[in-house]
C-alpha atoms as a PDB file:
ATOM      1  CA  UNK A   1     122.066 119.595 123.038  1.00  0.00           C
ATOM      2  CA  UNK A   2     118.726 119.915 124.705  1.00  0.00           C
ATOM      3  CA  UNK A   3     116.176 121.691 123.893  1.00  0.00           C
ATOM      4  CA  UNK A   4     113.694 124.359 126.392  1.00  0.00           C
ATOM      5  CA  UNK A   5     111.098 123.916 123.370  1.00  0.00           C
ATOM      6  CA  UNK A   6     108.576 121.021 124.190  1.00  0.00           C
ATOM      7  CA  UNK A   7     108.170 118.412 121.670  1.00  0.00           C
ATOM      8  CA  UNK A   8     104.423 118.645 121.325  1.00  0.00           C
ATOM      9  CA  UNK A   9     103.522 122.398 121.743  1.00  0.00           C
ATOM     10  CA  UNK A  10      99.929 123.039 123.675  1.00  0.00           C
ATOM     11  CA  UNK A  11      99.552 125.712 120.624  1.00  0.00           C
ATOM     12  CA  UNK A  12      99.647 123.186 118.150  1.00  0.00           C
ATOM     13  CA  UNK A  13      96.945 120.725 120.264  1.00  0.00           C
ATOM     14  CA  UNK A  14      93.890 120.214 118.607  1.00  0.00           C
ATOM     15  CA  UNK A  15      91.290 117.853 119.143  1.00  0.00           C
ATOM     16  CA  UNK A  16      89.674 115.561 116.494  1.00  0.00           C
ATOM     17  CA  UNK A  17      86.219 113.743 117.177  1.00  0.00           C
ATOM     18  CA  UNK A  18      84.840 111.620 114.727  1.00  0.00           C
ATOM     19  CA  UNK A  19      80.762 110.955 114.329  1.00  0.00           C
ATOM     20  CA  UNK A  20      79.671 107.883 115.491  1.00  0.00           C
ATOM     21  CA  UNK A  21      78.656 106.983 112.000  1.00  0.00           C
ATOM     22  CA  UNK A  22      82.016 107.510 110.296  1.00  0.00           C
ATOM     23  CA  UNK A  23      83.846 104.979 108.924  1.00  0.00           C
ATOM     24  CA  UNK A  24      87.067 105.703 108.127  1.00  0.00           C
ATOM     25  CA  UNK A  25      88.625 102.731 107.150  1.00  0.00           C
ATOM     26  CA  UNK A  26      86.108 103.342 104.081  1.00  0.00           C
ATOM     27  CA  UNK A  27      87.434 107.120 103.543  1.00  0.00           C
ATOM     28  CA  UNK A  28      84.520 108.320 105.601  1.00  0.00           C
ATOM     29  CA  UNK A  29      85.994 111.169 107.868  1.00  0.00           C
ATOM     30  CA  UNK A  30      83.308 113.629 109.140  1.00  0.00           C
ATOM     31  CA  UNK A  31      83.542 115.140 112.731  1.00  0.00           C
ATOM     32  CA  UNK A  32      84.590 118.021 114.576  1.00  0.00           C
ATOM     33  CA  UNK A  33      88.022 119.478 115.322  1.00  0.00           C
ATOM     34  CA  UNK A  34      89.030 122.204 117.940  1.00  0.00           C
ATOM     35  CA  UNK A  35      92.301 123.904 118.875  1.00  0.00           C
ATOM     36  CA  UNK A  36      93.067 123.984 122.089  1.00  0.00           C
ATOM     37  CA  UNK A  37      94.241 127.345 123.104  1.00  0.00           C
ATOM     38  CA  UNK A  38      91.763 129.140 120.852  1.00  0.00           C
ATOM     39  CA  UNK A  39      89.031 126.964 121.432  1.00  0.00           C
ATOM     40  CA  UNK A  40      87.493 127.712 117.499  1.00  0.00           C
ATOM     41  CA  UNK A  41      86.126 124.742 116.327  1.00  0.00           C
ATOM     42  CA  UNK A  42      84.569 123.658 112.821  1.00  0.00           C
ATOM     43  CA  UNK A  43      82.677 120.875 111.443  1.00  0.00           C
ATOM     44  CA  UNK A  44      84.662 118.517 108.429  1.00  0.00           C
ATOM     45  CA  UNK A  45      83.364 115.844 106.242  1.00  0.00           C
ATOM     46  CA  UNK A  46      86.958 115.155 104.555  1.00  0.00           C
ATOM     47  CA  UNK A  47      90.413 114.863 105.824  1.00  0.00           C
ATOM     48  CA  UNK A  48      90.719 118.176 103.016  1.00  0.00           C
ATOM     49  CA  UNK A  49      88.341 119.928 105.224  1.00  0.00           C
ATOM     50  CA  UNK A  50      90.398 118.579 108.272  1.00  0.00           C
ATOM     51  CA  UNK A  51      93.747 119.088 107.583  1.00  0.00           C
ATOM     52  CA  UNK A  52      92.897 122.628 105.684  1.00  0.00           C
ATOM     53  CA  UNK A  53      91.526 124.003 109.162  1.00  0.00           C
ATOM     54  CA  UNK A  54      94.420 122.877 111.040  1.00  0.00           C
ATOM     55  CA  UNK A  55      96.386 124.402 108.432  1.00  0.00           C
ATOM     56  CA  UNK A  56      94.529 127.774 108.395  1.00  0.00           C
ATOM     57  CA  UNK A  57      94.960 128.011 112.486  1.00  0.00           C
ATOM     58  CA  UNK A  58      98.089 127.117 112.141  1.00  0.00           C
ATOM     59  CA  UNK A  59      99.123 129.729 109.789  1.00  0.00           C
ATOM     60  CA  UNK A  60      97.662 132.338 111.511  1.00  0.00           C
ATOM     61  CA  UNK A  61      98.912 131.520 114.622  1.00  0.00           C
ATOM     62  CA  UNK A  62     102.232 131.697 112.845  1.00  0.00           C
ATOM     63  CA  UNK A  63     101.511 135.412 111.302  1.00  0.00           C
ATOM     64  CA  UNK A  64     100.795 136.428 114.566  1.00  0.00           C
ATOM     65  CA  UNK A  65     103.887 135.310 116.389  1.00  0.00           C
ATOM     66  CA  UNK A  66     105.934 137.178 113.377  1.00  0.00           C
ATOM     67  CA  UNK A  67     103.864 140.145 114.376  1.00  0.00           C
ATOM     68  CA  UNK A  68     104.705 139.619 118.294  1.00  0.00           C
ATOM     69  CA  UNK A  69     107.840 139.888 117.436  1.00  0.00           C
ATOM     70  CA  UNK A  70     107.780 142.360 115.279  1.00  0.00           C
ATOM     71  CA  UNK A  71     106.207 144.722 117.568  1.00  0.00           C
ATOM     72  CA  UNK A  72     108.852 143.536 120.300  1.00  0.00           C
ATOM     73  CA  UNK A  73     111.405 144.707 117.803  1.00  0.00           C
ATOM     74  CA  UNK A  74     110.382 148.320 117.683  1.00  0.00           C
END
């Protein structure tokens, strides 16, 4: 069965940039990340720092679909 749902979500896009002095094939990741339908942004100097700002837009995004639908609901 297919699905209506699109593999790779524009919500979920993000975009990762890397500084040109980065090397990570030594475990050097700093650069800049943005979401793409909120457009915040933030600075990282880890994949920690990376991966724990997708996960924080992620989640709220989440929280407020659940409240979307919440309200829809009522």
């Amino acid at each position: 069965m297919a699905s209506n749902k699109p593999s790779l979500p524009a919500n979920r896009g993000f975009v990762v940039q890397l500084y040109a002095d980065a090397k990570p094939e030594q475990g050097d990741f700093r650069g800049r990340v943005e979401h793409l339908a909120s457009y915040e942004a933030a600075h990282f100097t880890s994949v920690a720092e990376l991966t724990a700002f997708i996960a924080r837009i992620l989640k709220a995004q989440e929280q407020e679909e659940a409240r979307d639908m919440e309200r829809d609901e009522v």
